[in-house]
Protein backbone atom coordinates (compact mmCIF):
# COMPACT_ATOMS: atom_id res chain seq x y z
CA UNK A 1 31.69 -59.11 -48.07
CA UNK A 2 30.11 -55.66 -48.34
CA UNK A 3 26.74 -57.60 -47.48
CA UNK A 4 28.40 -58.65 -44.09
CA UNK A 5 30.20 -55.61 -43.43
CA UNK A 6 26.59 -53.53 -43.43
CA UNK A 7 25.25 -56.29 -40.88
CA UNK A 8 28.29 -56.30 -38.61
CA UNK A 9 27.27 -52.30 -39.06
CA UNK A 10 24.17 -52.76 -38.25
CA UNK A 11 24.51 -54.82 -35.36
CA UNK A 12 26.90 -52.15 -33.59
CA UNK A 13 24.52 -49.65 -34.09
CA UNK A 14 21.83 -51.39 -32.79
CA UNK A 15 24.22 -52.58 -29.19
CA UNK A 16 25.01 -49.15 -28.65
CA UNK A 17 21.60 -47.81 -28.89
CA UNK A 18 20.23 -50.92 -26.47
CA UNK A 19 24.09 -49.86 -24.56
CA UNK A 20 22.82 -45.95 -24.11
CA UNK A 21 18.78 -46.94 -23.42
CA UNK A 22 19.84 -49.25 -20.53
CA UNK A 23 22.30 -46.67 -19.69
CA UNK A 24 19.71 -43.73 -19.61
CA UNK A 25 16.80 -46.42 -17.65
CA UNK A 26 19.74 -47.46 -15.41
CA UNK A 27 19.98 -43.46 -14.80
CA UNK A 28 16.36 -41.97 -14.26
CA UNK A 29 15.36 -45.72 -12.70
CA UNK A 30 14.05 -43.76 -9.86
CA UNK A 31 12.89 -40.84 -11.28
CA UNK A 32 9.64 -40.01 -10.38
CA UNK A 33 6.60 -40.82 -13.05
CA UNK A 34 3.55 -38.50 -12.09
CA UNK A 35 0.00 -39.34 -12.91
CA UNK A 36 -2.33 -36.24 -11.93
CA UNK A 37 -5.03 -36.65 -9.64
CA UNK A 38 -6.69 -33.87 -9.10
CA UNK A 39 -5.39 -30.10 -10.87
CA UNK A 40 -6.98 -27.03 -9.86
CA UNK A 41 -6.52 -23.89 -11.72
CA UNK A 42 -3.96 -21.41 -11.05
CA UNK A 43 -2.18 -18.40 -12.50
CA UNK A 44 1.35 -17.84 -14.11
CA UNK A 45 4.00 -18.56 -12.04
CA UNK A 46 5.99 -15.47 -11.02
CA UNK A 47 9.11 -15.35 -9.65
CA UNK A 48 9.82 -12.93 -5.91
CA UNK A 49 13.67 -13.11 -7.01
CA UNK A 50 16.12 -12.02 -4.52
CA UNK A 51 13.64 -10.65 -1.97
CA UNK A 52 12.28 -12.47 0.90
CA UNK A 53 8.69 -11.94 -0.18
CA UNK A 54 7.35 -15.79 -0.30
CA UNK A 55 4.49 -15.05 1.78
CA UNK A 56 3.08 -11.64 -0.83
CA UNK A 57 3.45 -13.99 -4.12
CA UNK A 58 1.89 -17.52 -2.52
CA UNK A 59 -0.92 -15.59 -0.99
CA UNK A 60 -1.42 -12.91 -3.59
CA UNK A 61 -1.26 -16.45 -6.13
CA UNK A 62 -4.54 -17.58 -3.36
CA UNK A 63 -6.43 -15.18 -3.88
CA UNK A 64 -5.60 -15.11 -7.54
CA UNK A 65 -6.78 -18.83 -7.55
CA UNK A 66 -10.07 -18.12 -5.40
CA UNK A 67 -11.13 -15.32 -7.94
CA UNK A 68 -10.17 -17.84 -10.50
CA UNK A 69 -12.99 -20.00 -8.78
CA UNK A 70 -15.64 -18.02 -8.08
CA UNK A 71 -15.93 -15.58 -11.05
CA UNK A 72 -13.68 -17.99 -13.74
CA UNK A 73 -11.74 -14.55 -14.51
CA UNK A 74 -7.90 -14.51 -13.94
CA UNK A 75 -6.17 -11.51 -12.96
CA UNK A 76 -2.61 -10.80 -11.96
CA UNK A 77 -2.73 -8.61 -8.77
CA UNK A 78 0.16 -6.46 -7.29
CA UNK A 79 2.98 -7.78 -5.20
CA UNK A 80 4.59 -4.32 -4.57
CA UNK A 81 0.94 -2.92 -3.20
CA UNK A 82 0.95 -5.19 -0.78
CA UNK A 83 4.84 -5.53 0.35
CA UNK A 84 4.66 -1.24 0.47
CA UNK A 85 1.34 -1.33 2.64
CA UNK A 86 2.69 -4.17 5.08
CA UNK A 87 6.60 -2.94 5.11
CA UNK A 88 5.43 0.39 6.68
CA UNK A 89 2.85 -0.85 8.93
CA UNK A 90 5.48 -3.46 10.45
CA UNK A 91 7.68 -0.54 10.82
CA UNK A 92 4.58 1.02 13.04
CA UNK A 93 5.12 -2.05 15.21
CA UNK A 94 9.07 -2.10 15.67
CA UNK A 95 8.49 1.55 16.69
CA UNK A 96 5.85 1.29 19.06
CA UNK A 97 7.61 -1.80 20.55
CA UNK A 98 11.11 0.69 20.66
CA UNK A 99 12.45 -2.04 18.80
CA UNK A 100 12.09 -4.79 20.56
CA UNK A 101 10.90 -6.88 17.82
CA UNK A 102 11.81 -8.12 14.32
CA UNK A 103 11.75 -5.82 10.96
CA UNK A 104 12.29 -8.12 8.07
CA UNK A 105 11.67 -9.14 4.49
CA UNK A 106 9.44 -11.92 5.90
CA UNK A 107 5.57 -11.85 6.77
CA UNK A 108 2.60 -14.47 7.06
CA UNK A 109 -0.48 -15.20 4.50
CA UNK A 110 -2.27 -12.87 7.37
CA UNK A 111 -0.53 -9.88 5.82
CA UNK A 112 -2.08 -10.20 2.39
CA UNK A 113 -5.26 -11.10 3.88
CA UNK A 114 -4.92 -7.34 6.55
CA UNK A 115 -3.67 -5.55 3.59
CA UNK A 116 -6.49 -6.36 0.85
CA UNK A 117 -9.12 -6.05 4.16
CA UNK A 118 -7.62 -2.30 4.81
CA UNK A 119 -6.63 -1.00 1.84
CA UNK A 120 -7.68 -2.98 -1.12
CA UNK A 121 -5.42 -4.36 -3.74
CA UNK A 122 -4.37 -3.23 -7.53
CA UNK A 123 -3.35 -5.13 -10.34
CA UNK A 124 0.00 -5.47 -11.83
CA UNK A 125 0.75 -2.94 -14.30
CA UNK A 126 -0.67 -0.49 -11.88
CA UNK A 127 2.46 0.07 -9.95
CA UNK A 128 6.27 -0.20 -11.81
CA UNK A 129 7.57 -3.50 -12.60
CA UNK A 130 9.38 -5.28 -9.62
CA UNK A 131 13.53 -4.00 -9.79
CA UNK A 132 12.41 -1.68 -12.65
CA UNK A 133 13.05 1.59 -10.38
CA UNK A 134 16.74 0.37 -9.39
CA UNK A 135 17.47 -1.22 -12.67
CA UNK A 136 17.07 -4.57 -11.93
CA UNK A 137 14.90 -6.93 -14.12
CA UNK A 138 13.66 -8.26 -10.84
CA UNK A 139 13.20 -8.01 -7.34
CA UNK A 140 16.39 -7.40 -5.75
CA UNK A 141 16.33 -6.44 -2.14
CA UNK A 142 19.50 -6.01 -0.73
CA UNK A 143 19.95 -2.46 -1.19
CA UNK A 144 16.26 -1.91 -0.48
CA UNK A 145 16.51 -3.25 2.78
CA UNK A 146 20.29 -2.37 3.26
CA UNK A 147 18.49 1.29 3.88
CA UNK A 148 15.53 0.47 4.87
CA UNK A 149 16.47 -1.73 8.10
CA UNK A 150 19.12 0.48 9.47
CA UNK A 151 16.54 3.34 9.14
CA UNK A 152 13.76 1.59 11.05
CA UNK A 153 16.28 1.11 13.84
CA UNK A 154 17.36 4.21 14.07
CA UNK A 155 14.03 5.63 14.72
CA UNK A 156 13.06 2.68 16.96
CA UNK A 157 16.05 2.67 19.39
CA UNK A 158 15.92 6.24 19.33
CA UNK A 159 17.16 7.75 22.67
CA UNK A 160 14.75 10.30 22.31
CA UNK A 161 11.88 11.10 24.79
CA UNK A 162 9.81 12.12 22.01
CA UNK A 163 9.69 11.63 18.13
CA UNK A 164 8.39 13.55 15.57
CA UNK A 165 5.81 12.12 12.71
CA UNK A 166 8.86 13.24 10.25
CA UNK A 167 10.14 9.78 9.54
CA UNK A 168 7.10 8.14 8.43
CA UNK A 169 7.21 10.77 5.37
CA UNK A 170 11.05 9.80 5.12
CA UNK A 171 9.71 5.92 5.75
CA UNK A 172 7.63 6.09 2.66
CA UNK A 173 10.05 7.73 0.57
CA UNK A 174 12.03 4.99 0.86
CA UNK A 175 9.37 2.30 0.22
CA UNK A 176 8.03 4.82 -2.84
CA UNK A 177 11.09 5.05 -4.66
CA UNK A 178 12.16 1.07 -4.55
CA UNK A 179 8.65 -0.39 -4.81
CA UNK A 180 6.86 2.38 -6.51
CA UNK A 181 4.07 4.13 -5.12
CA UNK A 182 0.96 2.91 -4.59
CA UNK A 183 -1.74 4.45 -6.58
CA UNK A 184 -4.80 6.15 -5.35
CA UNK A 185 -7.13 6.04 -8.44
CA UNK A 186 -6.45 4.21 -11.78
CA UNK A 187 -7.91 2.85 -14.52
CA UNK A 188 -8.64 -0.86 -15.43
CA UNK A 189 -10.31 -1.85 -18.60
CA UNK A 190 -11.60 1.04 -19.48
CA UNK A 191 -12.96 1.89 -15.50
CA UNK A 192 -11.83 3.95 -13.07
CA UNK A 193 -11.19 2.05 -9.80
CA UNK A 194 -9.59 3.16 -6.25
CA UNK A 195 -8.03 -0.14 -4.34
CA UNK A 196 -10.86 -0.49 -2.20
CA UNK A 197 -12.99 -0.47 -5.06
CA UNK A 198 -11.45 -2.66 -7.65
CA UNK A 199 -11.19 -5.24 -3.80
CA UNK A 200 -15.20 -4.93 -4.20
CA UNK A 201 -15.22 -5.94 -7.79
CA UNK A 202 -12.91 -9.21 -7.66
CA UNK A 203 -15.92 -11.19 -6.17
CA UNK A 204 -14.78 -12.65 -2.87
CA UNK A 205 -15.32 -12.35 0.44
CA UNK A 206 -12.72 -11.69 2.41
CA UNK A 207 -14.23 -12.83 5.73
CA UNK A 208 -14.10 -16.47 4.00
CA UNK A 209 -10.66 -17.39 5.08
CA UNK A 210 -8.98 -18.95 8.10
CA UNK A 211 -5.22 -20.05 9.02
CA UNK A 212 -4.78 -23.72 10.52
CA UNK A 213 -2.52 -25.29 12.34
CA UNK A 214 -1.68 -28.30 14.74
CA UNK A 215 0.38 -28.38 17.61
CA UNK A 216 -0.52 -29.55 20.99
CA UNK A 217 1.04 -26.86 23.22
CA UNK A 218 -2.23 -25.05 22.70
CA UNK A 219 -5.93 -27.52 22.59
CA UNK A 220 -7.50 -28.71 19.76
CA UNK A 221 -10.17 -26.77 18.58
CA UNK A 222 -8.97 -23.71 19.66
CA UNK A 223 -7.60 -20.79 18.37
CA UNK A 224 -3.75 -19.05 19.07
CA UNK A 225 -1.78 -16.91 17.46
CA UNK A 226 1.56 -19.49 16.03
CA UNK A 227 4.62 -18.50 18.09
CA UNK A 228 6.80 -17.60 15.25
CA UNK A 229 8.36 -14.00 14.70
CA UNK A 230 7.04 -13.06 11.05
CA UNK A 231 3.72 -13.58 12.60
CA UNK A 232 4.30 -10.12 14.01
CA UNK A 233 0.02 -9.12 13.25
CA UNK A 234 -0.47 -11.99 15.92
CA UNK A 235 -3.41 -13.54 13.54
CA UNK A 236 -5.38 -16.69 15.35
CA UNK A 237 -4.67 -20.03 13.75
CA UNK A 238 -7.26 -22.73 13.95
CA UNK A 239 -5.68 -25.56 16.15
CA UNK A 240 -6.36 -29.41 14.64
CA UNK A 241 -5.06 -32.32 15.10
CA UNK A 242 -2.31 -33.45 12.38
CA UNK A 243 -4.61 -36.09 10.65
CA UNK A 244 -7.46 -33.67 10.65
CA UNK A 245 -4.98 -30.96 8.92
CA UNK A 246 -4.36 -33.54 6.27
CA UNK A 247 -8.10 -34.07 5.98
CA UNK A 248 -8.51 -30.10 5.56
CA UNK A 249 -6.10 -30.08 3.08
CA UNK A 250 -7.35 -33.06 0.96
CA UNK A 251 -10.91 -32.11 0.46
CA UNK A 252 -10.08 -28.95 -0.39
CA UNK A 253 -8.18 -29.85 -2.75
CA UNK A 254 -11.10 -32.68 -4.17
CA UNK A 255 -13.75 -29.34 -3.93
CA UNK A 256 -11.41 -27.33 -6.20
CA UNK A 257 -10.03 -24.92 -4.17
CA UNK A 258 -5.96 -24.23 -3.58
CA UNK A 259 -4.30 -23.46 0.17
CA UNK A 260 -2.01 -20.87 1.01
CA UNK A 261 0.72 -22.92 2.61
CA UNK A 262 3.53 -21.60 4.87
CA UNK A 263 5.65 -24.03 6.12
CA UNK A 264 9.46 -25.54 6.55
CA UNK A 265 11.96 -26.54 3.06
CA UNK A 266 15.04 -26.33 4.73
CA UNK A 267 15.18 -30.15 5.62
CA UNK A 268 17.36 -32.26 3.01
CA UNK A 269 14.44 -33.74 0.96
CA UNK A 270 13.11 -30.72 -0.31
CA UNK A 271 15.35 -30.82 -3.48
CA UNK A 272 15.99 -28.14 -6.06
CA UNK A 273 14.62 -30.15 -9.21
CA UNK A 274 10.97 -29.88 -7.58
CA UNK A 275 10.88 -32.56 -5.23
CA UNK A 276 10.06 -32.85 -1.12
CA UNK A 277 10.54 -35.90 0.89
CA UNK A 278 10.16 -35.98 4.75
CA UNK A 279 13.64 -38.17 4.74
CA UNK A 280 14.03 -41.07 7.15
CA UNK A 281 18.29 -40.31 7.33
CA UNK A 282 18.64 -43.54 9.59
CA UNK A 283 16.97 -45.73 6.60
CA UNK A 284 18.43 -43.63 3.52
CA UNK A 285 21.80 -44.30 5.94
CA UNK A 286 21.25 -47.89 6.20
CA UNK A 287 20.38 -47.40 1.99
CA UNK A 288 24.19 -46.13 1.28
CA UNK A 289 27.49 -48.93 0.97
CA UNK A 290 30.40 -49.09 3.04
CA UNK A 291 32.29 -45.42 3.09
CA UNK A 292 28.82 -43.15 2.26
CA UNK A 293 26.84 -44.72 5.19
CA UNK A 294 29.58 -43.48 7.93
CA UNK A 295 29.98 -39.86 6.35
CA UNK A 296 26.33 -39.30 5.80
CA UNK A 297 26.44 -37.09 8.67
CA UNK A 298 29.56 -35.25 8.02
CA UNK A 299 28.22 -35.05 4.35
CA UNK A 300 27.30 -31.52 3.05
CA UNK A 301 23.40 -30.12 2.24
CA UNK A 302 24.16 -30.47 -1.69
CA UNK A 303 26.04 -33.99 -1.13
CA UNK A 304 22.89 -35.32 0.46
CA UNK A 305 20.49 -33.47 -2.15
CA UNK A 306 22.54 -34.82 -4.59
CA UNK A 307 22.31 -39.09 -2.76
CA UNK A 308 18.49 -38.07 -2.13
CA UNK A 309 18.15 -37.49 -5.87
CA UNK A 310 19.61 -40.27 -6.92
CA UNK A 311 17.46 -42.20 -4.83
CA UNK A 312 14.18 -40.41 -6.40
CA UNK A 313 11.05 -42.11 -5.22
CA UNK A 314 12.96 -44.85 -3.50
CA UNK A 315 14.06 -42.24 -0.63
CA UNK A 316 12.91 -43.89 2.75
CA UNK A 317 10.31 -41.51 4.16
CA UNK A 318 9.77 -41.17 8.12
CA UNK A 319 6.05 -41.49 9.57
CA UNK A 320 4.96 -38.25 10.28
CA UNK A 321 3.31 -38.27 13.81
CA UNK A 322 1.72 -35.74 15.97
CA UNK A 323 4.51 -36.11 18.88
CA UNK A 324 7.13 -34.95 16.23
CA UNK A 325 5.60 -32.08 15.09
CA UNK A 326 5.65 -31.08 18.60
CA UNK A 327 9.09 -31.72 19.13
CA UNK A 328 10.18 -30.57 16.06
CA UNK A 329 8.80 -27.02 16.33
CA UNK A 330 9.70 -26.62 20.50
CA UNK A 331 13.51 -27.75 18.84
CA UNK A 332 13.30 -24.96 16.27
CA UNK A 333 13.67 -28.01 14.09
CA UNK A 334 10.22 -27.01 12.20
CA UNK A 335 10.56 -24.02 11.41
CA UNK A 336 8.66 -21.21 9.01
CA UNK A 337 11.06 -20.60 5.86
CA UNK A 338 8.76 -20.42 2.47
CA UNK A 339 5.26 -19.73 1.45
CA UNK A 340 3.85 -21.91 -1.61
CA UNK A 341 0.65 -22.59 -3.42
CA UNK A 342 -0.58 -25.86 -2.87
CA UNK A 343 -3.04 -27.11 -5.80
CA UNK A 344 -3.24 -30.51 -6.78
CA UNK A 345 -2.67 -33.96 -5.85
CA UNK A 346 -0.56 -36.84 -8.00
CA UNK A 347 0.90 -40.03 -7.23
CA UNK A 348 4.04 -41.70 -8.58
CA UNK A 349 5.19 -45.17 -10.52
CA UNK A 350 5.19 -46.67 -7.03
CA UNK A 351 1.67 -45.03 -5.47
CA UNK A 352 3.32 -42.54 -3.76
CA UNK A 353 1.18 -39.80 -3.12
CA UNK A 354 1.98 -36.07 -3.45
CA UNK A 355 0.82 -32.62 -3.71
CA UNK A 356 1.26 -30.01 -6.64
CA UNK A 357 2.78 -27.18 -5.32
CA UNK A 358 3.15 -23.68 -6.85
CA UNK A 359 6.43 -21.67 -6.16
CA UNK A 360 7.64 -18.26 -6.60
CA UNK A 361 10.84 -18.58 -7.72
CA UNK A 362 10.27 -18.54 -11.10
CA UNK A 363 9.92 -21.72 -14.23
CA UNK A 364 12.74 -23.18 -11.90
CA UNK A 365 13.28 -27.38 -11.28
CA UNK A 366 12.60 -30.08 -13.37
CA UNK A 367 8.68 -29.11 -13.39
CA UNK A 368 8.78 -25.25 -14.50
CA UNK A 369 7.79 -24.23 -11.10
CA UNK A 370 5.73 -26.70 -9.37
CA UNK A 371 7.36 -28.67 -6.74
CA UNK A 372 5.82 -32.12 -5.83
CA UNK A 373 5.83 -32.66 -2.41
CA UNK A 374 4.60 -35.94 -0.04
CA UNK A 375 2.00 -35.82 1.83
CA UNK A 376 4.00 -37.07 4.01
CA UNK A 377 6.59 -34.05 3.58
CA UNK A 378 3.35 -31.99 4.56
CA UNK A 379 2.25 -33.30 7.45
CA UNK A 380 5.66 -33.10 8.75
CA UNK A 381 6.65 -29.67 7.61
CA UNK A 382 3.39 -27.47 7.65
CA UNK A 383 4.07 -24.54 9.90
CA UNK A 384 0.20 -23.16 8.97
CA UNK A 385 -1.94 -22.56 6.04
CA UNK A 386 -4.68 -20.17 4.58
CA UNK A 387 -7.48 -21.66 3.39
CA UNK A 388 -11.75 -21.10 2.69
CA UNK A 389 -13.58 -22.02 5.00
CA UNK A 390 -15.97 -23.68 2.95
CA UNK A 391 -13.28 -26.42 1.98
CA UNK A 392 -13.06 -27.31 5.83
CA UNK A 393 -15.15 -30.48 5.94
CA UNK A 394 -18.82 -29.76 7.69
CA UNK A 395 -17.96 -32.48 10.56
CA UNK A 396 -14.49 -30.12 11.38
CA UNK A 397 -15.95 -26.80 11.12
CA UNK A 398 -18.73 -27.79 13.47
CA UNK A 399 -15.80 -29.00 15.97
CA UNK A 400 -14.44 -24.92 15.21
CA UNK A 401 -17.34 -23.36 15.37
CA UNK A 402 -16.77 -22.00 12.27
């Protein structure tokens, strides 16, 4: 009896565990299942917090990755040099224009790129530690720019006829005491260095890199300046078509090098867990049963996230096409919310093909900070990148002239 009693045991214990395993496969069934393709090398991931500085960490993270490259030393470089730098030169701008342009947290991979070209860069450590002067752990910019907005305006709708230099000095004070200022001359294993110089030593060239974009309001294989307001240093974009972007993008990635993407993750795929898919809502629509199909479009952002997720890589994709690019950004459909670090290709259980992306919001998502996004995602969502020219394929840069 006792003999019989351990098997019936036995064989309880053994259906609930085959119960909970189906349960759990029934659960992650689509789930993504990564196999890397190509990995370049990057640095830490850091986290910009609650300021709107995507553009400083994914293109200081660049440059971090091309010294990486070229020299196979990693350094951490300064965030708060740069953000200090471009904050008060924008503010030149919005003055000059008497305000008839946009001050904001926001800015473009072109305003690292100015900034390291003018004034050099410094490495972290060098400057106080993002939120450390306000007592934060972290950037926090609301009562940063809470001041430092209403300021700017005040100077640049000035009634005035004339206005004295006096509120640059004020300007900077502001910038100084909630970003810390930026040092002159300091010391870096065991040298002395001033910005400029310790630019010098990192061992790039700055003259190396080049935005792209494709649109078709401006021709192919020229170069504009992409009609979007934090691109307020009106820096040239190279204009390609959508397939040769993708091209652009995938040998560079193949040569080992990593692209300073800017582009739009407001749509519904791009997921909080680390995923982006350029969602095809009539198909995922069609995907749903009964009650869920009608409300889809009365549904809200996290109750779509939420359907998206559980479809994992199942989610219906749309074709990404030139035409809807177009349409798309004239619609202020596309639009220019994030800057990220693209750096590697995988694909998924299925074939699926996507790219590694570095973020700045911290070990976030199911993937400590990496996002993997589509290819498809990119082609549809790419606003513009920063890249070296060298990992524009010879055939392309000959159309450029580059």
């Amino acid at each position: 009896m006792k003999k019989i009693l351990t098997i019936a045991l036995m064989a309880m214990i053994a259906l609930s565990a085959s119960a909970a395993k189906k349960k759990e496969a029934n659960k992650n069934a689509n789930k993504p299942v990564f196999t890397i393709i190509k990995e370049n090398p990057i640095t830490s991931v850091k986290d910009q917090n609650r300021s709107g500085t995507c553009w400083d960490y994914s293109t200081i993270s660049f440059f971090e990755s091309e010294i990486l490259k070229a020299t196979g030393k990693t350094y951490d470089l300064c965030e708060s040099f740069v953000a200090n730098k471009t904050y008060m030169e924008r503010a030149f701008q919005v003055v000059r224009y008497h305000g008839d342009c946009q001050f904001a947290q926001g800015g473009s991979a072109e305003d690292v790129l100015a900034t390291m070209k003018k004034h050099g860069i410094v490495p972290e450590g060098t400057m106080p530690f993002p939120g450390s002067l306000y007592g934060d752990s972290l950037n926090n910019f609301n009562e940063f720019f809470g001041v430092l907005e209403p300021y700017v305006a005040a100077i640049s709708k000035s009634s005035a006829k004339k206005i004295s230099n006096a509120w640059k000095t004020g300007l900077q004070g502001i910038l100084d005491a909630y970003l810390g200022k930026c040092p002159e001359k300091f010391v870096y294993e065991g040298k002395e260095y001033t910005p400029k110089t310790f630019m010098a030593s990192l061992g790039i060239n700055l003259d190396d890199y080049v935005s792209i974009t494709s649109y078709t309001h401006h021709p192919f294989y020229s170069a504009f300046a992409v009609e979007v307001q934090d691109n307020w240093r009106f820096p040239l974009s190279y204009n390609v078509p959508m397939d040769e972007m993708m091209q652009i993008i995938d040998n560079a990635v193949e040569q080992g090098y990593t692209i300073a993407w800017g582009g739009d993750v407001s749509e519904d795929g791009f997921t909080r867990q680390g995923l982006a898919y350029a969602v095809d809502s009539k198909k995922t629509q069609q995907s749903l049963q009964g009650s869920d199909m009608a409300k889809w479009l009365k549904m809200t952002a996290t109750k779509k996230r939420s359907i998206i997720d559980s479809l994992g890589c199942t989610v219906p994709e749309i074709i990404a096409t030139q035409e809807m690019r177009q349409e798309r950004f004239d619609n202020w459909e596309l639009t220019d919310d994030h800057g990220m670090l693209i750096y590697g290709t995988a694909k998924d259980q299925n074939g699926k093909e996507y790219y590694m992306v570095k973020n700045s919001w911290g070990e976030t998502g199911e993937y400590k900070g990496t996002w993997y996004m589509t290819k498809t995602f990119i082609a549809a969502n790419t606003m513009d990148f920063l890249i070296n020219k060298n990992a524009i394929p010879a055939e392309i840069r000959k159309k450029l002239g580059i």
